[in-house]
Protein backbone atom coordinates (compact mmCIF):
# COMPACT_ATOMS: atom_id res chain seq x y z
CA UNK A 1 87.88 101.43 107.94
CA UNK A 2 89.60 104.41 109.31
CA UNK A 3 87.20 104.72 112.34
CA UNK A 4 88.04 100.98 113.00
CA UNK A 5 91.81 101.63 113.14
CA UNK A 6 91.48 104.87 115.44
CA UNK A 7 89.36 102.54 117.57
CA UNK A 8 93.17 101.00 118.68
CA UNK A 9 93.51 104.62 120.64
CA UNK A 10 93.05 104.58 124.63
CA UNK A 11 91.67 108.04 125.92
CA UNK A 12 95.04 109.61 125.87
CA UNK A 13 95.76 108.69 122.55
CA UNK A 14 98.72 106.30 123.26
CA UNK A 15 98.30 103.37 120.63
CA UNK A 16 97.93 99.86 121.40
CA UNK A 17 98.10 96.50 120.15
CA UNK A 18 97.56 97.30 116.44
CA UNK A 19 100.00 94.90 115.03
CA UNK A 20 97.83 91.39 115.30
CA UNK A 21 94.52 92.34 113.39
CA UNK A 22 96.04 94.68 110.56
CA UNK A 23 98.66 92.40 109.45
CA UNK A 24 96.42 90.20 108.42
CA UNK A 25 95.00 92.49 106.32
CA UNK A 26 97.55 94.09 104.14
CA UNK A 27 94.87 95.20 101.44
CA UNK A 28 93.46 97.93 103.84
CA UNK A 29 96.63 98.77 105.22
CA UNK A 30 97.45 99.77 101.26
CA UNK A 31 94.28 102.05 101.19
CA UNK A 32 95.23 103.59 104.97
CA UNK A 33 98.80 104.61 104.56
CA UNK A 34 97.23 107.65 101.79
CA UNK A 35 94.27 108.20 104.64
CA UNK A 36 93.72 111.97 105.03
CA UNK A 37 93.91 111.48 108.66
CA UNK A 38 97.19 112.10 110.10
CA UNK A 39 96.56 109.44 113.04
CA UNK A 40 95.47 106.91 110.82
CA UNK A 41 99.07 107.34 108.82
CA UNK A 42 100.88 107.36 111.95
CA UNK A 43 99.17 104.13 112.66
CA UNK A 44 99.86 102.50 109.55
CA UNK A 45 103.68 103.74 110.20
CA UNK A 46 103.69 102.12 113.59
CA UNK A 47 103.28 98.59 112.21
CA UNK A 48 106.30 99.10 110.42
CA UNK A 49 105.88 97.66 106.59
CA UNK A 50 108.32 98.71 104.30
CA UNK A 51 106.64 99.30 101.63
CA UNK A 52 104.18 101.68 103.97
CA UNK A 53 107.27 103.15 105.17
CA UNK A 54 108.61 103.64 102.00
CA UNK A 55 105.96 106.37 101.27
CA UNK A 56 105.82 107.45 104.70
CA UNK A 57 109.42 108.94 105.38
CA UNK A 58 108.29 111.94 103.44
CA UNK A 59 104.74 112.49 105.37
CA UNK A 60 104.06 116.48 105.74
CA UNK A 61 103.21 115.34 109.45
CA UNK A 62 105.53 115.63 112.23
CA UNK A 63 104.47 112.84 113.85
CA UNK A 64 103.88 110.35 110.78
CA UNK A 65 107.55 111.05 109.93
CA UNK A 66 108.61 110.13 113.92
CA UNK A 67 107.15 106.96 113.63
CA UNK A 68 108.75 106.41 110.89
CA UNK A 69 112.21 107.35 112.45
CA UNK A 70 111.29 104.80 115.30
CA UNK A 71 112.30 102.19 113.03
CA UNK A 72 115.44 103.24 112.05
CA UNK A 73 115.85 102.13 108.96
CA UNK A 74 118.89 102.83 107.24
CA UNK A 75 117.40 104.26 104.20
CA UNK A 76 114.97 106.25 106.31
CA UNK A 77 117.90 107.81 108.52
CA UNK A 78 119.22 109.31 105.45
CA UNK A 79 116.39 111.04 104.43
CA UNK A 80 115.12 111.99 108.17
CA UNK A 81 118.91 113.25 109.65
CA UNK A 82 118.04 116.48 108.32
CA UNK A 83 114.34 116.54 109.03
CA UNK A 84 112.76 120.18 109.72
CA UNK A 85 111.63 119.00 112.72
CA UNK A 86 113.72 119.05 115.64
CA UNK A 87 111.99 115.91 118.05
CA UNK A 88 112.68 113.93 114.58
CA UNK A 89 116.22 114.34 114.26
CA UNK A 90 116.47 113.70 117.47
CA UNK A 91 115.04 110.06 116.92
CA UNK A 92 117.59 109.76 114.14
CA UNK A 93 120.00 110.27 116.83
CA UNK A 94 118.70 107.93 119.22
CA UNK A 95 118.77 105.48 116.47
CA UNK A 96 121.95 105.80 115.65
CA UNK A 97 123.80 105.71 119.21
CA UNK A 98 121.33 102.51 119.62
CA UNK A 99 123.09 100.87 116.90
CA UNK A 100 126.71 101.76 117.83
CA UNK A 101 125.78 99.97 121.14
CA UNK A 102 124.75 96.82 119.99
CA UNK A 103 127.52 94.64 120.28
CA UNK A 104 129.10 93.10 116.83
């Protein structure tokens, strides 16, 4: 199942179109997002379920944690502002000065 998911990865590595196929599966994507491979959680953070972030936000990798921040959740933000990471918090603040420009 993991291979399968990776498969989604051009040669650089960028992702692409995982959304379609693994939303229709939400039973894997519960086994995936505790995967021991680190570009398999990223994945699984990419498509952006709660309850996947939910567990997520506190990833020991990097760049699990800045897909995570890509969401910008409000609940996430709070835990990730003072990530260790510095590319992280700097999502967080992307995130934010996104949402002070939306007009409301």
């Amino acid at each position: 199942m993991d291979r399968e998911l990776l498969a989604g990865f051009d040669e650089d590595g960028e992702t692409f179109e995982f959304a379609g196929p693994w939303l229709k599966r939400p039973a894997d994507l519960d086994k995936l997002v505790k995967s021991q491979n680190t570009r398999v959680r990223e994945v699984v953070a990419s498509i952006g379920r709660d309850k996947d972030l939910d567990v997520l936000v506190n990833d020991p990798e990097r760049d699990v944690r800045l897909q995570v921040a890509e969401w910008g959740r409000e609940k996430d933000v709070d835990v990730l502002v003072n990530d260790s990471d510095p590319c992280v918090r700097e999502e967080i603040a992307r995130q934010r000065r996104m949402q002070k420009d939306l007009p409301g």
